[in-house]
PDB file of N, CA and C in Angstrom:
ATOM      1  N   UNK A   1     284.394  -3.939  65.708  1.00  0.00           N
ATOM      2  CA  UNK A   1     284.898  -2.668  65.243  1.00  0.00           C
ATOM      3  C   UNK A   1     285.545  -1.924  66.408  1.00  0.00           C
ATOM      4  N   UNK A   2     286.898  -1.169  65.994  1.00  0.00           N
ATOM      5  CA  UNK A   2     287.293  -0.658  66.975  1.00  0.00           C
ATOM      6  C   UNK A   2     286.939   0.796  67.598  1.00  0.00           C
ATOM      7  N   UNK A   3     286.485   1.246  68.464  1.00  0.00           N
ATOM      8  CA  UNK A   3     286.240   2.975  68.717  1.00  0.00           C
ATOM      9  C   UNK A   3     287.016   3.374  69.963  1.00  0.00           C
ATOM     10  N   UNK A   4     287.123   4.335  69.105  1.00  0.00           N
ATOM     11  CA  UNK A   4     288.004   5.335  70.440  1.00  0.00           C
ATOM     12  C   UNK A   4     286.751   6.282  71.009  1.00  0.00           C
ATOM     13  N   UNK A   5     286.374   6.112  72.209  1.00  0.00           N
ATOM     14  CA  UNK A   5     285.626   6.888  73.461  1.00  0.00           C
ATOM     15  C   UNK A   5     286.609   8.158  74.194  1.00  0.00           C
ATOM     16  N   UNK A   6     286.159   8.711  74.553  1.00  0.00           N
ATOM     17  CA  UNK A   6     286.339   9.946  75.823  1.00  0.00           C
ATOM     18  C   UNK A   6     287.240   9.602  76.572  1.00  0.00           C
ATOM     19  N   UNK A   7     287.054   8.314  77.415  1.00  0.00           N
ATOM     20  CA  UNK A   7     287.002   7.758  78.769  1.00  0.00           C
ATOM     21  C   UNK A   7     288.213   7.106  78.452  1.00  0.00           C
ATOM     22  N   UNK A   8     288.439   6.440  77.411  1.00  0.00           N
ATOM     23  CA  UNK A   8     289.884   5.804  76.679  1.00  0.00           C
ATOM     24  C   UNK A   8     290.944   6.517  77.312  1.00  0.00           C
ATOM     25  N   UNK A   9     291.797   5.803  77.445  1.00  0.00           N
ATOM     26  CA  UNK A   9     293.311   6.411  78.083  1.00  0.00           C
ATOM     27  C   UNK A   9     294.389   6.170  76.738  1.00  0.00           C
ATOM     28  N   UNK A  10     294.535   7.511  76.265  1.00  0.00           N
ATOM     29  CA  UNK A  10     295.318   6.958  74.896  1.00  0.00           C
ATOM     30  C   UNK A  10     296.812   7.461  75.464  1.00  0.00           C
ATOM     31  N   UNK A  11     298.001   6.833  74.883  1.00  0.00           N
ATOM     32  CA  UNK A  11     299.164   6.983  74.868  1.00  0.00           C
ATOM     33  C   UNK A  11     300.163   6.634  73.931  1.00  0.00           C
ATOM     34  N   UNK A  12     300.591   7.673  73.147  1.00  0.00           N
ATOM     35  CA  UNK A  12     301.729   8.178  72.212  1.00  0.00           C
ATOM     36  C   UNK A  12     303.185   7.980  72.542  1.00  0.00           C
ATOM     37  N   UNK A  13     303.783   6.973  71.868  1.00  0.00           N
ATOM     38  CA  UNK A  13     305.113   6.690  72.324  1.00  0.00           C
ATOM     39  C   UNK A  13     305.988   7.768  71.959  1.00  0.00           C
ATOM     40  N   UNK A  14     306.935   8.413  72.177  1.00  0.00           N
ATOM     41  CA  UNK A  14     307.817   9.009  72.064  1.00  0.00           C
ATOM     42  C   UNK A  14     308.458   9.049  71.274  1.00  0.00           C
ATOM     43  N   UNK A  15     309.441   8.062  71.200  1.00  0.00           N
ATOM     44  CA  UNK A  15     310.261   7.165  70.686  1.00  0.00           C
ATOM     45  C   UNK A  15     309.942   6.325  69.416  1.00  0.00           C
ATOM     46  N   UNK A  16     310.189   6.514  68.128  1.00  0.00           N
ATOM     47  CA  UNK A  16     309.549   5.622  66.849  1.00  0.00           C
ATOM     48  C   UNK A  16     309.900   4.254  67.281  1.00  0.00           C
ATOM     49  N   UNK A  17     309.247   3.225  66.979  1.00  0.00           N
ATOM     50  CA  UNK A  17     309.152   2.177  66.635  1.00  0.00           C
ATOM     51  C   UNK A  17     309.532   1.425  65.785  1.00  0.00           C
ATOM     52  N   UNK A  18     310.119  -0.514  66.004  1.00  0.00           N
ATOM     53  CA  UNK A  18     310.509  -0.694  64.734  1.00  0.00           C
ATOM     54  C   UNK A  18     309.128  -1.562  63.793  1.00  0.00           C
ATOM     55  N   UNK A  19     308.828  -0.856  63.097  1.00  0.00           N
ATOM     56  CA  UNK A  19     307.247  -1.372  61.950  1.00  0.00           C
ATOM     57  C   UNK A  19     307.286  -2.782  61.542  1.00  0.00           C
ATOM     58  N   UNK A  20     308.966  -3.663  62.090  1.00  0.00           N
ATOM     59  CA  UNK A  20     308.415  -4.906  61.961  1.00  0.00           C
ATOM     60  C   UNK A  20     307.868  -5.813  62.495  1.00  0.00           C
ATOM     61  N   UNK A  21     307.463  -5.170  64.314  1.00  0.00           N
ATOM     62  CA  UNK A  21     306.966  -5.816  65.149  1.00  0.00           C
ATOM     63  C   UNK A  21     305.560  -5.679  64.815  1.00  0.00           C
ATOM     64  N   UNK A  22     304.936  -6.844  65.206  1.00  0.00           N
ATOM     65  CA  UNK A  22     303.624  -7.069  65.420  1.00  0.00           C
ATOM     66  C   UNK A  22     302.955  -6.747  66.732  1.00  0.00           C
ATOM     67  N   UNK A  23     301.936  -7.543  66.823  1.00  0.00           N
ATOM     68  CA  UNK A  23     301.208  -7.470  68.057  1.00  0.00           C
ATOM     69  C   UNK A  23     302.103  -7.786  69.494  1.00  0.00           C
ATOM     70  N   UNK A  24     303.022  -8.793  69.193  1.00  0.00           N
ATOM     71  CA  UNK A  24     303.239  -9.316  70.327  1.00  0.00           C
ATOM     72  C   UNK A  24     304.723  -8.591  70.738  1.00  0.00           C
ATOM     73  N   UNK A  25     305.059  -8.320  69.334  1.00  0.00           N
ATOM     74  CA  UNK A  25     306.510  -7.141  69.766  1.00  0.00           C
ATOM     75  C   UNK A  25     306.012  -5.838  70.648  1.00  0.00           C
ATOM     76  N   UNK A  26     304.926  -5.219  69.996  1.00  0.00           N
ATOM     77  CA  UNK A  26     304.060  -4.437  70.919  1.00  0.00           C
ATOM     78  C   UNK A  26     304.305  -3.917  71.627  1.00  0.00           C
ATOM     79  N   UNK A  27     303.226  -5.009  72.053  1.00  0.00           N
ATOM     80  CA  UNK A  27     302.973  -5.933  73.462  1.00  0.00           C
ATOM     81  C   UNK A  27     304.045  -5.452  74.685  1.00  0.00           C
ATOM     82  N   UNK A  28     305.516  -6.063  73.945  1.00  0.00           N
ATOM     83  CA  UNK A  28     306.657  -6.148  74.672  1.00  0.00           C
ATOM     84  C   UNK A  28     307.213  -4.904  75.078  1.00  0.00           C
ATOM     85  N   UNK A  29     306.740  -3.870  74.121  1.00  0.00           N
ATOM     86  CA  UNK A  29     307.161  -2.917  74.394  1.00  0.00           C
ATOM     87  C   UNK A  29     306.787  -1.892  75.189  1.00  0.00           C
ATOM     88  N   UNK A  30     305.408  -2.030  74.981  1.00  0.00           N
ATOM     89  CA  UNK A  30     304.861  -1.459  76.301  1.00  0.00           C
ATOM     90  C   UNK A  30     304.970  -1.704  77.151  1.00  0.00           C
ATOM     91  N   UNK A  31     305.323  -2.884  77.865  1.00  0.00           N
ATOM     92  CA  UNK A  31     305.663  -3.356  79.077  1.00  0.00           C
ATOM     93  C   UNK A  31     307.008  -3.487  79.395  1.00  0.00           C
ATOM     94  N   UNK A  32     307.926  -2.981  78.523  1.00  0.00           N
ATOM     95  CA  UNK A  32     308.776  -2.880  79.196  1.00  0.00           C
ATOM     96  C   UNK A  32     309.743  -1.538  78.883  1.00  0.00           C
ATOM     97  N   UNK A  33     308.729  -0.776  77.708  1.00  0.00           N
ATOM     98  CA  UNK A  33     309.712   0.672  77.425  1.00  0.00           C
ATOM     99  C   UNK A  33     308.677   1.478  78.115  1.00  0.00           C
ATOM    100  N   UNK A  34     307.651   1.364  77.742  1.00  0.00           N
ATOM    101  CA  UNK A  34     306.474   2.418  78.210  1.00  0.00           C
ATOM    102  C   UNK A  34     306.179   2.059  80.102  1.00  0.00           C
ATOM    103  N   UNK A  35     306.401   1.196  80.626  1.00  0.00           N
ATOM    104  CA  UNK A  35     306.156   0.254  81.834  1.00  0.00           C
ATOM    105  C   UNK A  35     304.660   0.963  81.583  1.00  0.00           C
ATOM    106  N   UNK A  36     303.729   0.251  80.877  1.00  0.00           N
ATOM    107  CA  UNK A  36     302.272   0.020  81.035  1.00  0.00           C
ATOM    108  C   UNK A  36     301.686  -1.324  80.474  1.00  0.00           C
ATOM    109  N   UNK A  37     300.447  -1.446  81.170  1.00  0.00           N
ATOM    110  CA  UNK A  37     299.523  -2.453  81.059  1.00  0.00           C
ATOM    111  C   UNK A  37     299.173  -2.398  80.006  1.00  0.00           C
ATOM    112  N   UNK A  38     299.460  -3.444  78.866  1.00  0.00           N
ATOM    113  CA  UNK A  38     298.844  -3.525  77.811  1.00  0.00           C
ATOM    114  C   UNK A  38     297.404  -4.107  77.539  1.00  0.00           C
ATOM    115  N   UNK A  39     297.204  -5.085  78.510  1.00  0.00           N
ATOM    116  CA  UNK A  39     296.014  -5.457  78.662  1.00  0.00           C
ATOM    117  C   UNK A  39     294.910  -4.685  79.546  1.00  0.00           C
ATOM    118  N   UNK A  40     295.136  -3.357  79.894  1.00  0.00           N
ATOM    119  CA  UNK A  40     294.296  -2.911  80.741  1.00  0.00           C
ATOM    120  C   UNK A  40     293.670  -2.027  79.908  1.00  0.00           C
ATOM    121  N   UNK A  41     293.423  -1.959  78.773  1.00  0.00           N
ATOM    122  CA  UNK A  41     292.486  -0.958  77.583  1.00  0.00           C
ATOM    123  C   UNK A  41     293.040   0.190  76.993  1.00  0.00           C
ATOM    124  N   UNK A  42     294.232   0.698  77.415  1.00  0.00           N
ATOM    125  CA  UNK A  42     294.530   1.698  76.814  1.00  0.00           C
ATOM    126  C   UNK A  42     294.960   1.290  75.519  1.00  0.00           C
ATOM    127  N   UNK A  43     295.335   2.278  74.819  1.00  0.00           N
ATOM    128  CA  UNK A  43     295.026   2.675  73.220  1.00  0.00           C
ATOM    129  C   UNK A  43     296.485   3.006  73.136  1.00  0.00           C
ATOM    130  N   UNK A  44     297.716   2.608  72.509  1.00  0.00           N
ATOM    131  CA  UNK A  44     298.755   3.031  72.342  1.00  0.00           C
ATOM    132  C   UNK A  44     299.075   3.234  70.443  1.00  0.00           C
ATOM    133  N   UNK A  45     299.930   4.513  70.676  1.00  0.00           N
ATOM    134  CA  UNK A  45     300.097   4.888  69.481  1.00  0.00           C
ATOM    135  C   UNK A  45     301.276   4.797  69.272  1.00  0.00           C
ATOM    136  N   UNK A  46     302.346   4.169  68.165  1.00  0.00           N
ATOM    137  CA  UNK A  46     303.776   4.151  67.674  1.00  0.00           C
ATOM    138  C   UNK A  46     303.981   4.551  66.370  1.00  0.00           C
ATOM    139  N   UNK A  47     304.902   5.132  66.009  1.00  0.00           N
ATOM    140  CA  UNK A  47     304.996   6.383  64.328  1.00  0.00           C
ATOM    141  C   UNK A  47     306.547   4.997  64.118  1.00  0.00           C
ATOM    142  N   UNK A  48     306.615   4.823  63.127  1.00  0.00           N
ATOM    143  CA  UNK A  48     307.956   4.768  62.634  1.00  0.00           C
ATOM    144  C   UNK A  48     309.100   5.611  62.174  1.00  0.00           C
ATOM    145  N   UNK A  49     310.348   5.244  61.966  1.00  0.00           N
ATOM    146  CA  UNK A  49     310.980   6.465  61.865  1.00  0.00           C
ATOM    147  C   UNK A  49     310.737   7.229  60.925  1.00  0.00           C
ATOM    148  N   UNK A  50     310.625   7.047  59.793  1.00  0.00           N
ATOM    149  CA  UNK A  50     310.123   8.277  58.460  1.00  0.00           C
ATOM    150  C   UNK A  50     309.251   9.033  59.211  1.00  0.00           C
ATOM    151  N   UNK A  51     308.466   8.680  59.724  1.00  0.00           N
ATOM    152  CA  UNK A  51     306.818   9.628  59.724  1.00  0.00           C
ATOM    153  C   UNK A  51     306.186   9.747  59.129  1.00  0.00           C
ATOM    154  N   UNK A  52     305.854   8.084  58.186  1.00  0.00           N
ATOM    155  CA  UNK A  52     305.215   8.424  57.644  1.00  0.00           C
ATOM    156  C   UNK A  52     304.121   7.155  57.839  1.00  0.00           C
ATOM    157  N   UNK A  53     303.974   6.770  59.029  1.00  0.00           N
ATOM    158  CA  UNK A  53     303.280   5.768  59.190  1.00  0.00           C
ATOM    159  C   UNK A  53     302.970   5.800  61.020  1.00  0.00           C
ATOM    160  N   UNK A  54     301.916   5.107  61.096  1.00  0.00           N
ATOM    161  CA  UNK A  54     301.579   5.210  62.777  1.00  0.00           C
ATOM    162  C   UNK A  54     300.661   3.333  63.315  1.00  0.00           C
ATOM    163  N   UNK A  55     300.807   2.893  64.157  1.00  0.00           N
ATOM    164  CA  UNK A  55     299.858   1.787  64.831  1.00  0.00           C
ATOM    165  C   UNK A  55     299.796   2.044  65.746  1.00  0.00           C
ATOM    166  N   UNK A  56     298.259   1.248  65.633  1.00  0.00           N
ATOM    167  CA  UNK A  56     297.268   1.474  67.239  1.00  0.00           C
ATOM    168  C   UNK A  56     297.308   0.514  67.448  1.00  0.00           C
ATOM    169  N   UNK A  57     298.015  -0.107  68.791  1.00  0.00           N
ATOM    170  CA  UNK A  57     297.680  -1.647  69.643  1.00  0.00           C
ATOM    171  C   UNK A  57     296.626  -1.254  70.161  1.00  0.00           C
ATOM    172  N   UNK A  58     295.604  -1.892  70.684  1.00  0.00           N
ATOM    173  CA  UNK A  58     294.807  -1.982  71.971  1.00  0.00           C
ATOM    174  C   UNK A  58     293.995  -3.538  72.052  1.00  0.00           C
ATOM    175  N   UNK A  59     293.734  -3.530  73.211  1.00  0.00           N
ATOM    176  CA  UNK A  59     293.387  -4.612  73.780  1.00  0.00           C
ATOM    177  C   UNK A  59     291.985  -4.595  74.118  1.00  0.00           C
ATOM    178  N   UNK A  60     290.557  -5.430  73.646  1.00  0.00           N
ATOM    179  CA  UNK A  60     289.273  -5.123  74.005  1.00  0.00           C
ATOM    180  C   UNK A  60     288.494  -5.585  74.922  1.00  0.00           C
ATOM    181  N   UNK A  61     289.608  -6.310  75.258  1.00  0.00           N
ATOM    182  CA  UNK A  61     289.062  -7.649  76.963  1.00  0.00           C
ATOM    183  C   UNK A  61     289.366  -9.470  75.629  1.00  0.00           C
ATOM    184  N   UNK A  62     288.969  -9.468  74.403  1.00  0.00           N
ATOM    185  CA  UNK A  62     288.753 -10.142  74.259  1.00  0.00           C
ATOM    186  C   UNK A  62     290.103 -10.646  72.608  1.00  0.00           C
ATOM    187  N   UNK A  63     291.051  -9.911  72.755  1.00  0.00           N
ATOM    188  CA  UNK A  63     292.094  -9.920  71.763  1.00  0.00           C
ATOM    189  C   UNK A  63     292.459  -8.567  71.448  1.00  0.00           C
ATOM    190  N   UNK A  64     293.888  -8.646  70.825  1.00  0.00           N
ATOM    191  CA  UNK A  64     294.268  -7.034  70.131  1.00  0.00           C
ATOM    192  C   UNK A  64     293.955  -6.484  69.244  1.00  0.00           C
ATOM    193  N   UNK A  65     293.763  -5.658  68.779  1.00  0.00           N
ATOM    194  CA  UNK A  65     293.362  -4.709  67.447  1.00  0.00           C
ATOM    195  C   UNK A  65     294.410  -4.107  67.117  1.00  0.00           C
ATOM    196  N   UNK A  66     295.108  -4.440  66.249  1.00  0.00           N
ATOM    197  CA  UNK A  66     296.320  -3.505  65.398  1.00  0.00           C
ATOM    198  C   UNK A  66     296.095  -2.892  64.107  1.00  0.00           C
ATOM    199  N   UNK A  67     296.143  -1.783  64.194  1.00  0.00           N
ATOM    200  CA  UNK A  67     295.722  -0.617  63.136  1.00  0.00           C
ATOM    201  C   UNK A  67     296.677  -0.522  62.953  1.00  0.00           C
ATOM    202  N   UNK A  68     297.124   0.122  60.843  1.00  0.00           N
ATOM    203  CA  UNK A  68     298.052   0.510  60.769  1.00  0.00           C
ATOM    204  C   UNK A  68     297.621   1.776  59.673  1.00  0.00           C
ATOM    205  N   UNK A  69     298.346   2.889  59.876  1.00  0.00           N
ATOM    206  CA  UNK A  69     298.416   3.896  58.879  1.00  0.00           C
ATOM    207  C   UNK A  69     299.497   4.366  57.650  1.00  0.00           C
ATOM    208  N   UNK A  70     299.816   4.315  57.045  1.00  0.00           N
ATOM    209  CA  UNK A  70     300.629   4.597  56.033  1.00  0.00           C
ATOM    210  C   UNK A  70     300.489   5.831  55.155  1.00  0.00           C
ATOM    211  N   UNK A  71     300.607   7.182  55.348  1.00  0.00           N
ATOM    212  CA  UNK A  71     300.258   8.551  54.563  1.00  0.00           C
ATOM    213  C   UNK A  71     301.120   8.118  53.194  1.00  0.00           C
ATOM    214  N   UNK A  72     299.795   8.268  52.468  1.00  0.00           N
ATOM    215  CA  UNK A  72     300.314   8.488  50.651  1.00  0.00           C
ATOM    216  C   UNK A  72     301.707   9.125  50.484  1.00  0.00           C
ATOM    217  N   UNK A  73     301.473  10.325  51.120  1.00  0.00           N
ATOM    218  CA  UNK A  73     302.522  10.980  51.288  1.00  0.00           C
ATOM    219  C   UNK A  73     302.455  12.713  52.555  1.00  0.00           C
ATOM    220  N   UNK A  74     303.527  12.734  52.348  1.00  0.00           N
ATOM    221  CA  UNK A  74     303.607  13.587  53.928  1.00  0.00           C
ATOM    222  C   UNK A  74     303.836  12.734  54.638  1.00  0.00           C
ATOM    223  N   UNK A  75     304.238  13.751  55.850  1.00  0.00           N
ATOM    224  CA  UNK A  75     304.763  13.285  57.203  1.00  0.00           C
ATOM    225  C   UNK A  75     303.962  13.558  58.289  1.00  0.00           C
ATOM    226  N   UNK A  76     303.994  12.617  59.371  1.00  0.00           N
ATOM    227  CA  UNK A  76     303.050  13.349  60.443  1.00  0.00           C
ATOM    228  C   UNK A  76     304.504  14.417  61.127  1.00  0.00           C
ATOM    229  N   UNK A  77     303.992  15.346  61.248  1.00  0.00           N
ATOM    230  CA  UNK A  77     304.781  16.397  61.740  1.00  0.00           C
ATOM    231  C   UNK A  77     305.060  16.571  63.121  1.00  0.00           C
ATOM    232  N   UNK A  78     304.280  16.427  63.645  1.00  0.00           N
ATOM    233  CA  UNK A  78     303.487  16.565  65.120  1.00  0.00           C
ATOM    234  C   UNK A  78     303.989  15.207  65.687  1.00  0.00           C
ATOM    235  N   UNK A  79     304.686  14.979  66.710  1.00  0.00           N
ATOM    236  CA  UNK A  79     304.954  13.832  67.428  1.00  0.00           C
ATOM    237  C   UNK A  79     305.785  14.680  68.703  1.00  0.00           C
ATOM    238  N   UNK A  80     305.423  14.184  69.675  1.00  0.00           N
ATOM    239  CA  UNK A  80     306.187  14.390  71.301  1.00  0.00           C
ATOM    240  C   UNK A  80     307.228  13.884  71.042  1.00  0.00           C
ATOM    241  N   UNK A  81     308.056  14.768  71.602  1.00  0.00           N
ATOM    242  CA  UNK A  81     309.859  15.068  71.692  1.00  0.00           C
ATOM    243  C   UNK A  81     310.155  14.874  73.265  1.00  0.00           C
ATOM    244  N   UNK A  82     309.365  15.811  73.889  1.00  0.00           N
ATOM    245  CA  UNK A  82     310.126  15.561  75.267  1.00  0.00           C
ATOM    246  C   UNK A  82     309.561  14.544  76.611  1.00  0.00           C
ATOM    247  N   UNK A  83     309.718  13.658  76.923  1.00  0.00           N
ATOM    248  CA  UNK A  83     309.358  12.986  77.915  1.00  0.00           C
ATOM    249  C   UNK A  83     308.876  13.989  79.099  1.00  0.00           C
ATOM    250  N   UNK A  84     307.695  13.427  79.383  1.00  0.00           N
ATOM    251  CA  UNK A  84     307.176  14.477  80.594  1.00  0.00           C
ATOM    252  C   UNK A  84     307.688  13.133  81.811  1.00  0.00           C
ATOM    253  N   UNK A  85     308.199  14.207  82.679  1.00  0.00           N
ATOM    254  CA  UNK A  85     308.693  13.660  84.074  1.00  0.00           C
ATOM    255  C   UNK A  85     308.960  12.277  83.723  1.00  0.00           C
ATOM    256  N   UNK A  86     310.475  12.398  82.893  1.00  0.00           N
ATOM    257  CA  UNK A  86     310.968  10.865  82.425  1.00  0.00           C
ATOM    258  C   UNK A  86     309.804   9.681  81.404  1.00  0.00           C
ATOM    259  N   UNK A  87     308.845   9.922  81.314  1.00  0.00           N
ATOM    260  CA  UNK A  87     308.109   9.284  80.749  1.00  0.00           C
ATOM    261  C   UNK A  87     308.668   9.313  79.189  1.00  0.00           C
ATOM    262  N   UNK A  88     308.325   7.521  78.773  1.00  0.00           N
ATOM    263  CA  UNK A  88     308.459   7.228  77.362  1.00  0.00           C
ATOM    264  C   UNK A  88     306.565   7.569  76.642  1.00  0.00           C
ATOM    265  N   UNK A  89     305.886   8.185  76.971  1.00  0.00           N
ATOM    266  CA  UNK A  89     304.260   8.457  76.139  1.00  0.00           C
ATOM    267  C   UNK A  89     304.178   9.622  76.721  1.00  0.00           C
ATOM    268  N   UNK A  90     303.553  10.180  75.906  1.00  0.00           N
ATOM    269  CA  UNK A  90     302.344  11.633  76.249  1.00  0.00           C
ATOM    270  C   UNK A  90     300.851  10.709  76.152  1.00  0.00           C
ATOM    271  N   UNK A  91     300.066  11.258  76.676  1.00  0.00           N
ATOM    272  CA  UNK A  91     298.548  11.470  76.875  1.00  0.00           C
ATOM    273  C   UNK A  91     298.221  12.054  75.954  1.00  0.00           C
ATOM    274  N   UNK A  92     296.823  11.933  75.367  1.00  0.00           N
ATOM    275  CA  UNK A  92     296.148  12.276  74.149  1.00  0.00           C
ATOM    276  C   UNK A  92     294.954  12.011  74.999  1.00  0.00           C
ATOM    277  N   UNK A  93     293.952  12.919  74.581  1.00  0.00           N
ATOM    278  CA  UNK A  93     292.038  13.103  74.489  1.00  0.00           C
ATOM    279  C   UNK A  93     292.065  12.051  73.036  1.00  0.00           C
ATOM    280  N   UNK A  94     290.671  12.072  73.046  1.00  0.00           N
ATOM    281  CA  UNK A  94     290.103  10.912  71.752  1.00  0.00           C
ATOM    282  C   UNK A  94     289.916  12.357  70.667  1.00  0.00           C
ATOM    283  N   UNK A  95     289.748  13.235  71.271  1.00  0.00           N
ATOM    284  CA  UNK A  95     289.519  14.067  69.998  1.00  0.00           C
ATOM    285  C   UNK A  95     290.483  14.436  69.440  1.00  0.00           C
ATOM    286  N   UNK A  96     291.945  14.820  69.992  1.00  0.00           N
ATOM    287  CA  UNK A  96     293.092  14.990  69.502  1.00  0.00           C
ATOM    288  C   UNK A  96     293.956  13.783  68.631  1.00  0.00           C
ATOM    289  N   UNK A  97     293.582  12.631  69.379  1.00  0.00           N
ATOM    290  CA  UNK A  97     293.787  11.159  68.332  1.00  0.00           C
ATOM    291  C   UNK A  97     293.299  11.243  67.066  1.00  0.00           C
ATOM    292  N   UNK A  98     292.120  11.842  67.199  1.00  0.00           N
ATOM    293  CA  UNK A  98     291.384  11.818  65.687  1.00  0.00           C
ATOM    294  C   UNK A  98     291.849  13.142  65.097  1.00  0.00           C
ATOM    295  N   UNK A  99     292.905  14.154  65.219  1.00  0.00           N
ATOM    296  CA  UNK A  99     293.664  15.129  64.792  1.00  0.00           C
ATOM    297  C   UNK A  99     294.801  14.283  64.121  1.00  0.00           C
ATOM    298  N   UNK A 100     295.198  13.897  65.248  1.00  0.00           N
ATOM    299  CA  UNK A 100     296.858  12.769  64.755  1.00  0.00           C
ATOM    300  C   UNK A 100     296.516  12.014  63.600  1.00  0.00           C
ATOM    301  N   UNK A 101     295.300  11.411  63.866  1.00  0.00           N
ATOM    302  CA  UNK A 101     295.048  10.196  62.248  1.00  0.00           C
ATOM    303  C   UNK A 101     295.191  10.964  61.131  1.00  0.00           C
ATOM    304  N   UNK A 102     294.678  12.398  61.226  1.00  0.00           N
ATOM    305  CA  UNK A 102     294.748  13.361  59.905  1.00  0.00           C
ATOM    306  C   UNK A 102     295.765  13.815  59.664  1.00  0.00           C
ATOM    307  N   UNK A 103     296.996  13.405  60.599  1.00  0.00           N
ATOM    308  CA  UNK A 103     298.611  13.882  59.902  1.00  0.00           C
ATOM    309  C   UNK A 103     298.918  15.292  61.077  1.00  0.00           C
ATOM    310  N   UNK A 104     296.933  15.900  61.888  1.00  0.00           N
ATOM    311  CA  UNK A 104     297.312  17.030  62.676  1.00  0.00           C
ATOM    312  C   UNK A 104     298.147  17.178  63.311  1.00  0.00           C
ATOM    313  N   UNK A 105     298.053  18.731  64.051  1.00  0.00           N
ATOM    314  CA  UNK A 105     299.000  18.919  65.426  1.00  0.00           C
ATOM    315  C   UNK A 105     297.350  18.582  66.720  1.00  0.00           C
ATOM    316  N   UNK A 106     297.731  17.515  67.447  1.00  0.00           N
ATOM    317  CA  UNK A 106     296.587  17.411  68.213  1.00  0.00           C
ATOM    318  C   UNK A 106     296.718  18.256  69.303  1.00  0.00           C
ATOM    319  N   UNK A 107     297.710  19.438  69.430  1.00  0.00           N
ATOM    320  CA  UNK A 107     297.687  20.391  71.014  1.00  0.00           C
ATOM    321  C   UNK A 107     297.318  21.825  70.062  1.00  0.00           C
ATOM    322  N   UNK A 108     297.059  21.598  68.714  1.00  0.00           N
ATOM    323  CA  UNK A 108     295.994  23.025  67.834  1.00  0.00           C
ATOM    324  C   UNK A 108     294.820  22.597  68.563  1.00  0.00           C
ATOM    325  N   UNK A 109     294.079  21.561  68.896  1.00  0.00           N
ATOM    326  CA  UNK A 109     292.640  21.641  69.172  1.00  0.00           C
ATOM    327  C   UNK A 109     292.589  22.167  70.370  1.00  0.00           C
ATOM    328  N   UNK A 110     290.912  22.436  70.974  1.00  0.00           N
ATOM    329  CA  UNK A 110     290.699  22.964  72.018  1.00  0.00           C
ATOM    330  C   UNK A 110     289.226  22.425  71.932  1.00  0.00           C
ATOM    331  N   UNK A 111     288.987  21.841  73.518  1.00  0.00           N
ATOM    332  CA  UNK A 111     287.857  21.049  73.771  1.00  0.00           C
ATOM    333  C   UNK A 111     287.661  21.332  75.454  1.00  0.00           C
ATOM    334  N   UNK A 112     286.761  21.467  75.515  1.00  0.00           N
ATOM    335  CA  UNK A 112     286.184  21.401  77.223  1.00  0.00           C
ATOM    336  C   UNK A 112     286.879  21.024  78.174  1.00  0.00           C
ATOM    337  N   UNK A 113     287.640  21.319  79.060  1.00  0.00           N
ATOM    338  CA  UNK A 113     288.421  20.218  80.272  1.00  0.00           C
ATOM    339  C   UNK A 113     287.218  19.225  80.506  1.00  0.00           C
ATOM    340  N   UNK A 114     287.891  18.079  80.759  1.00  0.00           N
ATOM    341  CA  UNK A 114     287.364  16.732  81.417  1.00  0.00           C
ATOM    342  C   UNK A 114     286.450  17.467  82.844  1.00  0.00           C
ATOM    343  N   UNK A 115     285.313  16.798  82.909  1.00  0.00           N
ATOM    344  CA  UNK A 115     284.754  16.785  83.748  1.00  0.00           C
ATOM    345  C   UNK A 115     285.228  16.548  85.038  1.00  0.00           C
ATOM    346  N   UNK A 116     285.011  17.348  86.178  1.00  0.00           N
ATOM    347  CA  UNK A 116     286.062  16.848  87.581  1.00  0.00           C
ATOM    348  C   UNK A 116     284.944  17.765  88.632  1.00  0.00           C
ATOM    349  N   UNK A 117     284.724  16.667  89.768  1.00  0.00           N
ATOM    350  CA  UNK A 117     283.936  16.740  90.744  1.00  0.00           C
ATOM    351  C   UNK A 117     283.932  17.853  91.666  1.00  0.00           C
ATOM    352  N   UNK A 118     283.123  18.893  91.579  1.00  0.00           N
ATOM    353  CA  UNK A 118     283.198  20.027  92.135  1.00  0.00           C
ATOM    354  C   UNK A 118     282.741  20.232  93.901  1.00  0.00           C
ATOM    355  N   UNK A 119     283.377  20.596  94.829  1.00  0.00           N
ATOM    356  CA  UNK A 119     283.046  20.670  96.153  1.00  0.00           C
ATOM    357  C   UNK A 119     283.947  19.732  96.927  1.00  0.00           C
ATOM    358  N   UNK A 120     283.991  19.513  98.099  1.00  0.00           N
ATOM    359  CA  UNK A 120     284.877  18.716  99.048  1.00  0.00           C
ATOM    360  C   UNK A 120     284.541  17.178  98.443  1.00  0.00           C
ATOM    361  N   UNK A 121     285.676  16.289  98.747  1.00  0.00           N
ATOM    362  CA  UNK A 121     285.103  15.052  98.639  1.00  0.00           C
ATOM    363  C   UNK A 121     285.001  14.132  99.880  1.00  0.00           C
ATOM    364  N   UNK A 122     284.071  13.252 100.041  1.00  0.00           N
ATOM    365  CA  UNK A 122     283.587  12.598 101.079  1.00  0.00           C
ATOM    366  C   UNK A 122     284.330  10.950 101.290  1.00  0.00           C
TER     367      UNK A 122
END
């Protein structure tokens, strides 16, 4: 079973996708539109052009997991427009992912900053 954790590094493509690639089209694409490691655990998210559909690649050490969503109807509304510092993904928390699955806006939520090591470091 697949779960999305805290600690997960999720990333939202920009750019729609074409919904006839599979795993291994992906794959390809992350590595060479997103320039990231597909095999290094992160959680990538791609919408097609309608908006009305989304997949999750990720990789578990031990094969891929491809999720796919399809809204009855509606659109996901909410998708990143502008590339931060040239980048093809935005960053997502696991709790805002689980906003996006519901069609949300995942930058309406508000959750604790990430934990970060307080005092000089050694």
């Amino acid at each position: 079973m697949l779960q999305i954790t805290p600690q997960m590094k999720i990333l939202v493509a920009v750019d729609p996708a074409d919904f006839r690639k599979g795993i291994d089209g992906l794959v390809h694409l992350c590595k060479e539109s997103l320039r990231q490691d597909p095999f290094a655990g992160a959680v990538f998210v791609f919408r097609n052009r309608r908006r009305n559909a989304i997949k999750v690649l990720v990789y578990d050490g031990q094969g891929f997991w491809l999720c796919h969503k399809r809204l009855s109807e509606g659109r996901f509304r909410w998708w990143p427009s502008a590339p931060e510092r040239g980048s093809k993904a935005k960053a997502l928390a696991s709790h805002q992912l689980s906003v996006l699955f519901s069609a949300g806006n995942p930058n309406r939520t508000a959750a604790a900053p990430d934990w970060r090591p307080v005092g000089p470091r050694v």
